[in-house]
N, C-alpha and C. Protein backbone atom coordinates (compact mmCIF):
# COMPACT_ATOMS: atom_id res chain seq x y z
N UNK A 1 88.88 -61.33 -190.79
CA UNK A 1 88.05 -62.41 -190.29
C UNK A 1 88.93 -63.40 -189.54
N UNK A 2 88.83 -64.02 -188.52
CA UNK A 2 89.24 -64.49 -187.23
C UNK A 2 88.80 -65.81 -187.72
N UNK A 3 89.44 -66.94 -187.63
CA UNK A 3 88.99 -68.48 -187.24
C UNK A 3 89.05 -68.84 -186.08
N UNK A 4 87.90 -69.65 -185.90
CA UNK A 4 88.40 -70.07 -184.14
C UNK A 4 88.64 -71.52 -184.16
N UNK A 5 89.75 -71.74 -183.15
CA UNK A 5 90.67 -72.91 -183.78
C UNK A 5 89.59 -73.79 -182.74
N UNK A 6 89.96 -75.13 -183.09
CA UNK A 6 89.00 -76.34 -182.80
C UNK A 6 89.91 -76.77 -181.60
N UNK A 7 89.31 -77.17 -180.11
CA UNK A 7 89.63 -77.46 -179.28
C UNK A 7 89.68 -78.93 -179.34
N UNK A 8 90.60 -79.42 -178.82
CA UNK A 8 90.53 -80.73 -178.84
C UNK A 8 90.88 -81.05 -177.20
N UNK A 9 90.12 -82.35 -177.11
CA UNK A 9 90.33 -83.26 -175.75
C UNK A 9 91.45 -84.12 -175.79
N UNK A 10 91.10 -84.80 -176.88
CA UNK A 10 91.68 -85.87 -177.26
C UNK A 10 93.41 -86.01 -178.39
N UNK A 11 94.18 -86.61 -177.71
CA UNK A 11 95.94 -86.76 -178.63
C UNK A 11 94.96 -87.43 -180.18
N UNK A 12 94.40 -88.41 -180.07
CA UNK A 12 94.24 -89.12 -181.13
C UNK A 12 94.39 -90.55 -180.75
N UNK A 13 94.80 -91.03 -182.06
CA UNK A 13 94.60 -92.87 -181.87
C UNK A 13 95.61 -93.26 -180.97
N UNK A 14 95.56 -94.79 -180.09
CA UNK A 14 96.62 -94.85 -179.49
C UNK A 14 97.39 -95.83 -180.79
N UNK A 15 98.54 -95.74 -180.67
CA UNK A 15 99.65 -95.86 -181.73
C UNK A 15 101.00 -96.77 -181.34
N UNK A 16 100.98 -96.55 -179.75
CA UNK A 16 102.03 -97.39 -179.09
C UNK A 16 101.33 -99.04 -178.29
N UNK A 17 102.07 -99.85 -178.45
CA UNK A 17 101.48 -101.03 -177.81
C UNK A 17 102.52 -101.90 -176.92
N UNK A 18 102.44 -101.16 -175.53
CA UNK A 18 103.46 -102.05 -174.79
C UNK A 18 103.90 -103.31 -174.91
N UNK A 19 104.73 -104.23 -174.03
CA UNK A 19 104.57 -105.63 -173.56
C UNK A 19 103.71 -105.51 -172.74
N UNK A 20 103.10 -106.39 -172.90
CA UNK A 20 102.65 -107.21 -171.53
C UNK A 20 103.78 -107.91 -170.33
N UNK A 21 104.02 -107.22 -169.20
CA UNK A 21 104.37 -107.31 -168.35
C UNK A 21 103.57 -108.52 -167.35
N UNK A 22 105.43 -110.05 -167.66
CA UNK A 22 104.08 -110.87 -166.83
C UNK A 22 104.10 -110.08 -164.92
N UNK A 23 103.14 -111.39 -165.14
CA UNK A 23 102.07 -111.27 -163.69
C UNK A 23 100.72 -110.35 -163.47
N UNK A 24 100.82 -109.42 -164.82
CA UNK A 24 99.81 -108.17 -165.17
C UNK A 24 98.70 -109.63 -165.82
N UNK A 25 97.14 -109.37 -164.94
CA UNK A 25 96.41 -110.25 -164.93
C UNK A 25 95.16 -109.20 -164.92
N UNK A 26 94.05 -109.03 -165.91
CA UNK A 26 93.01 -107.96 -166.07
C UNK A 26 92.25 -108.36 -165.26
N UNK A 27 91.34 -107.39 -164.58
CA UNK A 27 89.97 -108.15 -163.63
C UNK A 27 89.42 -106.85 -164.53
N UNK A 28 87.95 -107.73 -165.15
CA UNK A 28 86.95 -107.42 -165.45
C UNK A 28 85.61 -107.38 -164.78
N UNK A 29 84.59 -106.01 -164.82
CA UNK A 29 83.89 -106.39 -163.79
C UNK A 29 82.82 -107.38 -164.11
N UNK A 30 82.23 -107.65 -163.55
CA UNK A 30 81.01 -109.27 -163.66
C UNK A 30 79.65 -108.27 -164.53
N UNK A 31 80.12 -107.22 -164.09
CA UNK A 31 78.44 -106.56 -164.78
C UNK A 31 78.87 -105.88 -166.31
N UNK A 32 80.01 -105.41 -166.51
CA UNK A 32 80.75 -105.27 -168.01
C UNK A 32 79.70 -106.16 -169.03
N UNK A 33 79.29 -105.36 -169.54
CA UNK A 33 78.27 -106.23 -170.98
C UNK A 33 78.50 -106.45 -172.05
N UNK A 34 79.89 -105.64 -172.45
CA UNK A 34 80.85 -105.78 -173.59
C UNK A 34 82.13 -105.66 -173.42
N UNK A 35 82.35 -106.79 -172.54
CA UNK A 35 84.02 -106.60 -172.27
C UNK A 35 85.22 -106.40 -173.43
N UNK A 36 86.03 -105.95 -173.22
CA UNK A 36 87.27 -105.76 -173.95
C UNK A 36 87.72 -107.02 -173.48
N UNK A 37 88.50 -107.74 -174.09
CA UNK A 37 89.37 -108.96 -174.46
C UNK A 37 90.56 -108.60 -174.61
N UNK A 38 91.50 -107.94 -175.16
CA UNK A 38 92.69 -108.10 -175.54
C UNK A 38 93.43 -109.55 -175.67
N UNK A 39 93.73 -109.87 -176.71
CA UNK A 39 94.68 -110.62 -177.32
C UNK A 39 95.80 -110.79 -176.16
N UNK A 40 96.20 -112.06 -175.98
CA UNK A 40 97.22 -112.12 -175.02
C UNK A 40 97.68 -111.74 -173.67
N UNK A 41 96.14 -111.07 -173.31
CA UNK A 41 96.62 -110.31 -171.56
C UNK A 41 95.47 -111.49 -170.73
N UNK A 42 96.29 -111.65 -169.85
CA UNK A 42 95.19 -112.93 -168.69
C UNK A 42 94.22 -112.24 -168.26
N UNK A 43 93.16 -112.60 -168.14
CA UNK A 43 91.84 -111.72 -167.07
C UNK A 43 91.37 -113.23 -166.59
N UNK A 44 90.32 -111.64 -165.67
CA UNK A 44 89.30 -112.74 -164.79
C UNK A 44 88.48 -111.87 -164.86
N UNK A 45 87.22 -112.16 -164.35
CA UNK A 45 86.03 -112.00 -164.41
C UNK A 45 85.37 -112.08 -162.48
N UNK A 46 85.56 -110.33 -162.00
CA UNK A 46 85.16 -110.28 -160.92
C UNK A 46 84.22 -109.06 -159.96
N UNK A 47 83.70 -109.08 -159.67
CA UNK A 47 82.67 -107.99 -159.08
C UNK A 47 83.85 -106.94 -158.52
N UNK A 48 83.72 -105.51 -159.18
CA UNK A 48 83.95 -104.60 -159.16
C UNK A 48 83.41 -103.40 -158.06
N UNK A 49 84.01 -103.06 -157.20
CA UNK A 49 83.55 -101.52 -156.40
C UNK A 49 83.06 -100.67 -157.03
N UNK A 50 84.12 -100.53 -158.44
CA UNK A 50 83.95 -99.34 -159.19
C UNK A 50 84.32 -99.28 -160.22
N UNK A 51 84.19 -99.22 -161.26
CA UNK A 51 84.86 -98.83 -162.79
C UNK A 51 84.84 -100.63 -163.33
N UNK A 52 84.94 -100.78 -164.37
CA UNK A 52 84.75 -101.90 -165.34
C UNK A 52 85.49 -102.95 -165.71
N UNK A 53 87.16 -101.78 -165.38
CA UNK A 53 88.68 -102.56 -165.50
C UNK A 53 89.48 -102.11 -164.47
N UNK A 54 90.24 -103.14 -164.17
CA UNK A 54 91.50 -102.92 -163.45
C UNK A 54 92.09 -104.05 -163.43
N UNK A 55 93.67 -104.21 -162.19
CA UNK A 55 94.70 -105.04 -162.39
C UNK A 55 94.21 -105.93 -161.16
N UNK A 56 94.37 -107.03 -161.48
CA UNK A 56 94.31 -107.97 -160.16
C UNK A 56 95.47 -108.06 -159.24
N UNK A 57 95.23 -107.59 -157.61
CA UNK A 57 95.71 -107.18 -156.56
C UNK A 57 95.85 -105.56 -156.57
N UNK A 58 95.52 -104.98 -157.57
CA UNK A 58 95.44 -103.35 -157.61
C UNK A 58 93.90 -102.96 -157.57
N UNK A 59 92.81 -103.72 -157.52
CA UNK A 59 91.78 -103.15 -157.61
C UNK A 59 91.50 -102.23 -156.85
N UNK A 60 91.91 -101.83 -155.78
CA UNK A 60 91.43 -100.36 -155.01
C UNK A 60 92.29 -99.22 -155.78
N UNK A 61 93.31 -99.85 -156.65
CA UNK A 61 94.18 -98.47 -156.94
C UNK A 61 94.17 -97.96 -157.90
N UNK A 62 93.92 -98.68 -158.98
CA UNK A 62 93.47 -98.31 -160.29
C UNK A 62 92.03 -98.54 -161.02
N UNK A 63 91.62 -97.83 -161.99
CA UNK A 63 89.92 -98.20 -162.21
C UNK A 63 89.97 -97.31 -163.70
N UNK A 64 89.12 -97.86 -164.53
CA UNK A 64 88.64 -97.37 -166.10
C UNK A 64 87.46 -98.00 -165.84
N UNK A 65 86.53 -97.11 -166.56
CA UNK A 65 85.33 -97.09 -166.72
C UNK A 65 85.32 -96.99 -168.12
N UNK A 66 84.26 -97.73 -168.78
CA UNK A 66 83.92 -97.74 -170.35
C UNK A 66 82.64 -97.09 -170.44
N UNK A 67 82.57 -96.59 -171.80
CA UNK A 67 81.04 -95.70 -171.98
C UNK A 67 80.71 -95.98 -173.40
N UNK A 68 79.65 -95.85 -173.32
CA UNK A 68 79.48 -95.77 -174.70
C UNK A 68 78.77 -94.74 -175.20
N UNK A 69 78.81 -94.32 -176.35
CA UNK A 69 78.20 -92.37 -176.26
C UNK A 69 76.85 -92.43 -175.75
N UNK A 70 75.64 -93.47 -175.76
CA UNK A 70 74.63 -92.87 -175.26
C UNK A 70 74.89 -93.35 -174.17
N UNK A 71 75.52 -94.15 -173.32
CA UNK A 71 75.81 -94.56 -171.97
C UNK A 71 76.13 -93.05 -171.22
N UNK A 72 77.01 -92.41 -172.15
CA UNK A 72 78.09 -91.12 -171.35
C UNK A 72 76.82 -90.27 -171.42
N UNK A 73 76.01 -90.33 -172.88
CA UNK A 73 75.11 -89.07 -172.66
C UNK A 73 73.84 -89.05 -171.49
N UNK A 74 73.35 -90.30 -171.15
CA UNK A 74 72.80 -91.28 -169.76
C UNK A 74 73.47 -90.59 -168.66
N UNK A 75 74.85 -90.73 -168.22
CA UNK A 75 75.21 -90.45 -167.15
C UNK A 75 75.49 -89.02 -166.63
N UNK A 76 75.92 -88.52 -167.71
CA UNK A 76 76.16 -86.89 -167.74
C UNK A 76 74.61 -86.05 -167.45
N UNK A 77 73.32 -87.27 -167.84
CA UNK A 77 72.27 -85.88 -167.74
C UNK A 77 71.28 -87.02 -167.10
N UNK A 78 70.16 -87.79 -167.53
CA UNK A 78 69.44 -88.39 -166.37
C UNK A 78 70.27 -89.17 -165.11
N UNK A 79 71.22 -89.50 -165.72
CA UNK A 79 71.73 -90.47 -164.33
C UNK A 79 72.75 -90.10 -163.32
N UNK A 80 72.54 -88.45 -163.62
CA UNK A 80 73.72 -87.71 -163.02
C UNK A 80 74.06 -88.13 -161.74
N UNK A 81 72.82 -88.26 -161.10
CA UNK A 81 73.21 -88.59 -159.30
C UNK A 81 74.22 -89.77 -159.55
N UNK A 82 73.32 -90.63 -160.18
CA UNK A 82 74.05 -91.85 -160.00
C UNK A 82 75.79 -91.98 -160.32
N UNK A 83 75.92 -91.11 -161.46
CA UNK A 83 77.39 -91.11 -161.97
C UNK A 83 78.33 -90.44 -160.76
N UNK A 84 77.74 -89.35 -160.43
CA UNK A 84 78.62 -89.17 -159.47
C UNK A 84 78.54 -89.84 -158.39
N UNK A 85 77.89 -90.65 -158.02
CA UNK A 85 78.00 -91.35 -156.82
C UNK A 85 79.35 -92.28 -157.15
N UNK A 86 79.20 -93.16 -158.26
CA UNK A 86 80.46 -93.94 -158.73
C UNK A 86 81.82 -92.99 -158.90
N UNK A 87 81.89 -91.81 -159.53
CA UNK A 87 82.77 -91.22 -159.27
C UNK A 87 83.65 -90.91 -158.41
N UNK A 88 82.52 -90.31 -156.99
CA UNK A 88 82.78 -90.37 -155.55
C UNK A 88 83.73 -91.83 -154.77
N UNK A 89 83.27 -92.77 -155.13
CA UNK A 89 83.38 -94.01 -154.78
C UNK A 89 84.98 -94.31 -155.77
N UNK A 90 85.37 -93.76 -156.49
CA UNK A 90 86.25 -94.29 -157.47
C UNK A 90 87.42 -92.85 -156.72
N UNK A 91 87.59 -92.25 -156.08
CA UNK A 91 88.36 -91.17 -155.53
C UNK A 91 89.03 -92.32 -154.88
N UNK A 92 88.48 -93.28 -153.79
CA UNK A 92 90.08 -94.29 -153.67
C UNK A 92 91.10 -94.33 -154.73
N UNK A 93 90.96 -95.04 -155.44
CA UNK A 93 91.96 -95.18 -156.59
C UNK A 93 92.93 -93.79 -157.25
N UNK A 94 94.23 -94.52 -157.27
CA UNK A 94 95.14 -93.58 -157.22
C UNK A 94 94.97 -93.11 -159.11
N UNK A 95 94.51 -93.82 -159.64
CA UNK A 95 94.35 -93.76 -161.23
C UNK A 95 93.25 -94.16 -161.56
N UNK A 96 92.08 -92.82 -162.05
CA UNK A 96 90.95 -93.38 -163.09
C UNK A 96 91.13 -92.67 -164.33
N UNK A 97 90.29 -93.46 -164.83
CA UNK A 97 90.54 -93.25 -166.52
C UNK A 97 88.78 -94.13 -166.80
N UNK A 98 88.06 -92.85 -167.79
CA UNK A 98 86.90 -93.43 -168.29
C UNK A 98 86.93 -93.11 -170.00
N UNK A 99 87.19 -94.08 -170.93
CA UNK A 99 87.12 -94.39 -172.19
C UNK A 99 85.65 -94.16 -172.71
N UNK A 100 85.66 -93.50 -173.81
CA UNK A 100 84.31 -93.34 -174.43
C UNK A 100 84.14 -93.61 -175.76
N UNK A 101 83.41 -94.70 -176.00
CA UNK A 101 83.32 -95.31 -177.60
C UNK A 101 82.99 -94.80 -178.43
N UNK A 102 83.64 -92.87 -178.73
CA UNK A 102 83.01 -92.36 -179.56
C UNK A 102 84.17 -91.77 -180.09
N UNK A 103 84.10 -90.74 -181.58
CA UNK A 103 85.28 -89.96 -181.57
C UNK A 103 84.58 -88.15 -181.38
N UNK A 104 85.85 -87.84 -180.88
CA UNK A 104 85.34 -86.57 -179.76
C UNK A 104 84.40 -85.60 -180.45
N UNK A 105 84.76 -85.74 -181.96
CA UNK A 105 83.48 -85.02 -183.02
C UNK A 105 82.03 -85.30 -182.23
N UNK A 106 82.11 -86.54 -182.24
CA UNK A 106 80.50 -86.87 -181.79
C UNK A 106 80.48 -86.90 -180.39
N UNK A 107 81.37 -87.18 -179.31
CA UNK A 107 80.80 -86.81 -178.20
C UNK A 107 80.56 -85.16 -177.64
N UNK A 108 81.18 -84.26 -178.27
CA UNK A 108 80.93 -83.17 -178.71
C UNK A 108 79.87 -82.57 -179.27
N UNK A 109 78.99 -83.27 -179.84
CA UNK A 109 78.33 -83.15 -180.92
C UNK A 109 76.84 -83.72 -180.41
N UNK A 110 75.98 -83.54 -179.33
CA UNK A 110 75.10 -84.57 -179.29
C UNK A 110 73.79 -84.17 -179.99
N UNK A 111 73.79 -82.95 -180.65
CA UNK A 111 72.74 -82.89 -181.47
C UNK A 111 72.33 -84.38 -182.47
N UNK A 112 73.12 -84.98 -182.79
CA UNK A 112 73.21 -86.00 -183.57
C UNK A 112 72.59 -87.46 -182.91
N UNK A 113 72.14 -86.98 -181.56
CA UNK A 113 71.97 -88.03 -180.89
C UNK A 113 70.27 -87.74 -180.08
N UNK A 114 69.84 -88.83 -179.42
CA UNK A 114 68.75 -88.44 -178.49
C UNK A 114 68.81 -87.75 -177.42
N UNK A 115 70.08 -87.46 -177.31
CA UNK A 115 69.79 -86.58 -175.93
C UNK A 115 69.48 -85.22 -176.62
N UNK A 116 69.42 -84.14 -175.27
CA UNK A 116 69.23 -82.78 -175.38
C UNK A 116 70.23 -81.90 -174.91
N UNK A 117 71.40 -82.45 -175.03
CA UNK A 117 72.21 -81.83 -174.02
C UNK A 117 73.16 -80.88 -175.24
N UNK A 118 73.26 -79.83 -174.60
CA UNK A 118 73.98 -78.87 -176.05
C UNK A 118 75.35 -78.86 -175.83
N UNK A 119 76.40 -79.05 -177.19
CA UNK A 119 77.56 -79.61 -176.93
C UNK A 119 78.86 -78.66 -176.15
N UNK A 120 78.06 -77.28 -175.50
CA UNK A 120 78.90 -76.49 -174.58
C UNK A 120 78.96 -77.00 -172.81
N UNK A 121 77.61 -77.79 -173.18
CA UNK A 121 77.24 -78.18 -171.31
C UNK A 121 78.39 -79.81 -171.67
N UNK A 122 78.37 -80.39 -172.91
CA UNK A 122 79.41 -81.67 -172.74
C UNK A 122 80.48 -81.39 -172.54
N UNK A 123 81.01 -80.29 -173.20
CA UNK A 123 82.77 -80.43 -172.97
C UNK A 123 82.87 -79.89 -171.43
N UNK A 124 81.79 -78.72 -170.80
CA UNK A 124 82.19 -78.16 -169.80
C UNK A 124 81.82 -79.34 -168.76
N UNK A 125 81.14 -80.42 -168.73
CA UNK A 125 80.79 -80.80 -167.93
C UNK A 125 82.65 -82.53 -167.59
N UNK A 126 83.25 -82.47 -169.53
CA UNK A 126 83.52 -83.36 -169.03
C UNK A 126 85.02 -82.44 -168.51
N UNK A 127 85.21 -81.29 -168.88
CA UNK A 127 86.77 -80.56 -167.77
C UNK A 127 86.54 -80.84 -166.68
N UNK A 128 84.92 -80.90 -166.09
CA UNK A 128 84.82 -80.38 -164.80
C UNK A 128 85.04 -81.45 -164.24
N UNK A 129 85.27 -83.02 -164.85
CA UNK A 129 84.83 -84.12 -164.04
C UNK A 129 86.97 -84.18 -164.39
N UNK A 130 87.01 -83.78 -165.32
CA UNK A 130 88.55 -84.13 -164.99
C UNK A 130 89.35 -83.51 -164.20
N UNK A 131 88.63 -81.84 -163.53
CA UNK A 131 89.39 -81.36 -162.44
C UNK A 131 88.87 -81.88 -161.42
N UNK A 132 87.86 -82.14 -161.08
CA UNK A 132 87.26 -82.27 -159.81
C UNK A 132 87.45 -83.35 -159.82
N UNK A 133 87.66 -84.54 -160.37
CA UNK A 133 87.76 -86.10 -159.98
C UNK A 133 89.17 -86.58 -160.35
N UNK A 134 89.89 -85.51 -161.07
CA UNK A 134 91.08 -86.13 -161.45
C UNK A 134 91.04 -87.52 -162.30
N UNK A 135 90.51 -87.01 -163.41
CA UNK A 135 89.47 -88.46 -164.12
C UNK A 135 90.29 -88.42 -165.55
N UNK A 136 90.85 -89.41 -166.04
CA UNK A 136 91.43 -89.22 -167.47
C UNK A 136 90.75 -89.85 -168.18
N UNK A 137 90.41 -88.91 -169.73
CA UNK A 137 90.02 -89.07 -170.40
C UNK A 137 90.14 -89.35 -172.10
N UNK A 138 89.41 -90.72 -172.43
CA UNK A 138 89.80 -90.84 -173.72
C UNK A 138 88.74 -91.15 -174.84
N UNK A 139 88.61 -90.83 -175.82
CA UNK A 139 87.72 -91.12 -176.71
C UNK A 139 88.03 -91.85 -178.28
N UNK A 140 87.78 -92.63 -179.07
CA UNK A 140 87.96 -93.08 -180.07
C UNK A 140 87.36 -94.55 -180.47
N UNK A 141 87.36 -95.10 -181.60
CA UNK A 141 86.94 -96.41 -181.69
C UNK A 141 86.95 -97.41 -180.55
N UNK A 142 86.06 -98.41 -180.48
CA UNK A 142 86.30 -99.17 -179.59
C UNK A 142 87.70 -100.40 -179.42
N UNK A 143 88.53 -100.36 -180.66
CA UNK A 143 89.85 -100.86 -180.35
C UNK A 143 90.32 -100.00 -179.64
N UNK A 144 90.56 -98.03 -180.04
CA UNK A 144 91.34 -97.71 -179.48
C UNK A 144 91.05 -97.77 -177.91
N UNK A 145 90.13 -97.16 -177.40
CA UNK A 145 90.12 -97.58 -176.23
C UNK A 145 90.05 -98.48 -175.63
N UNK A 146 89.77 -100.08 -176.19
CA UNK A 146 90.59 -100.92 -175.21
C UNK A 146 92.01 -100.58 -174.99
N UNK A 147 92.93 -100.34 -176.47
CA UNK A 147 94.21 -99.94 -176.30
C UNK A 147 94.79 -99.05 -175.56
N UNK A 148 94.00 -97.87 -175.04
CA UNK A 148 94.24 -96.87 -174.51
C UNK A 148 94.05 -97.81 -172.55
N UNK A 149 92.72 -98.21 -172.58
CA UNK A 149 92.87 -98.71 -171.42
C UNK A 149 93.97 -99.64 -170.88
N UNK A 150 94.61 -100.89 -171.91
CA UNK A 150 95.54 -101.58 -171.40
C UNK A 150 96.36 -100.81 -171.56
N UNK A 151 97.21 -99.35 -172.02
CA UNK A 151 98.36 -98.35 -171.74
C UNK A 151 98.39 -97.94 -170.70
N UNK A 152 97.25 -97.73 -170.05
CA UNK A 152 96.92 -97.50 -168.91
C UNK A 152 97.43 -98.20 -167.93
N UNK A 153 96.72 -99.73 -167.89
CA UNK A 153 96.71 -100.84 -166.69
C UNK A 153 98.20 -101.08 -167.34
N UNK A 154 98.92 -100.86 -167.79
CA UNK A 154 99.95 -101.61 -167.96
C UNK A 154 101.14 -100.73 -167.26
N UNK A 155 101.13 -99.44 -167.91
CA UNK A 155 102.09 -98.22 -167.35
C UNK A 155 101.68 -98.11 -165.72
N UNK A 156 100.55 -98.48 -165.01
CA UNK A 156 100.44 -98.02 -163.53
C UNK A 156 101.21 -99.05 -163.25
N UNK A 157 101.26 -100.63 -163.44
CA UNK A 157 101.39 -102.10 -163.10
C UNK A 157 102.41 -101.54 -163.46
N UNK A 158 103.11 -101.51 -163.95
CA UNK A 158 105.15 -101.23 -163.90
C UNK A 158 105.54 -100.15 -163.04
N UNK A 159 104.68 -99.12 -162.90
CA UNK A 159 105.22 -98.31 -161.99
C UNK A 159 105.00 -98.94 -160.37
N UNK A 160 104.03 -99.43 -160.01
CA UNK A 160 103.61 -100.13 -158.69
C UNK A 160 104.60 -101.43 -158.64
N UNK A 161 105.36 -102.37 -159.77
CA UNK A 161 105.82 -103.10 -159.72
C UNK A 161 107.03 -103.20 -160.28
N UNK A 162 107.66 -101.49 -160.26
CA UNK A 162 109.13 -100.94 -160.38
C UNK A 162 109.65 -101.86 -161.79
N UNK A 163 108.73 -102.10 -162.59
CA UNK A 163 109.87 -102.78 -164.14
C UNK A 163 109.38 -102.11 -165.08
């Protein structure tokens, strides 16, 4: 008898917590309905092209999008046009990254939820958005993915700003 081993998307929790690198200043978008805060990083609060977060003076280059599992299960199946339209629109940016407030059990899993979507069309649908959009992906509590998102904005902002 054969086990079939469990695929995973996801490393797990994020575990590392940079500095904050000054002059790294968050722009949040104006329509964000549950912004992430982080403790100690500067933001502002500004109308977005695309995605939810990014660095102020990098906004064309970097972008994270937040979800929340029935948000992701929304966009993946009635609001498909729409998601990919933002997707499309988010191909400027040299770095996206869309965080999902779930752990991958359950975004995997949407029997557990109102949608109808069976959990072979979720995982295939979210490879497909990470080959075709070059889209990184993360899932876990909603600390971790703020954390995961500022690893993000923080590691591009040192590489664009060589420290």
């Amino acid at each position: 008898m054969s086990i079939k081993p469990t695929i995973r998307l996801n490393p797990g929790p994020v575990e590392f917590k940079p500095l904050i690198p000054s002059g790294l200043v968050l722009v949040i978008d104006t329509r964000e309905q549950a912004p992430y805060e982080p403790g100690g990083v500067p933001s502002l609060r500004r109308k977005l092209d695309y995605g939810d977060y990014s660095i102020k003076g990098f906004e064309c280059q970097v972008s994270v999008e937040r979800k929340s599992l029935d948000d992701f299960y929304l966009s993946i199946g009635k609001n498909r046009d729409r998601f990919k339209r933002m997707l499309e629109r988010m191909q400027e940016a040299e770095f996206r990254g869309l965080v999902i407030e779930a752990y991958e059990d359950e975004v995997l899993s949407p029997k557990y939820s109102y949608s109808k979507i069976h959990r072979n069309s979720v995982y295939s649908t979210i490879i497909a958005l990470e080959v075709k959009y070059n889209l990184h992906f993360y899932m876990g509590t909603r600390k971790d993915c703020e954390d995961k998102m500022l690893n993000w904005l923080i590691y591009f902002y040192r590489t664009k700003r060589g420290c």
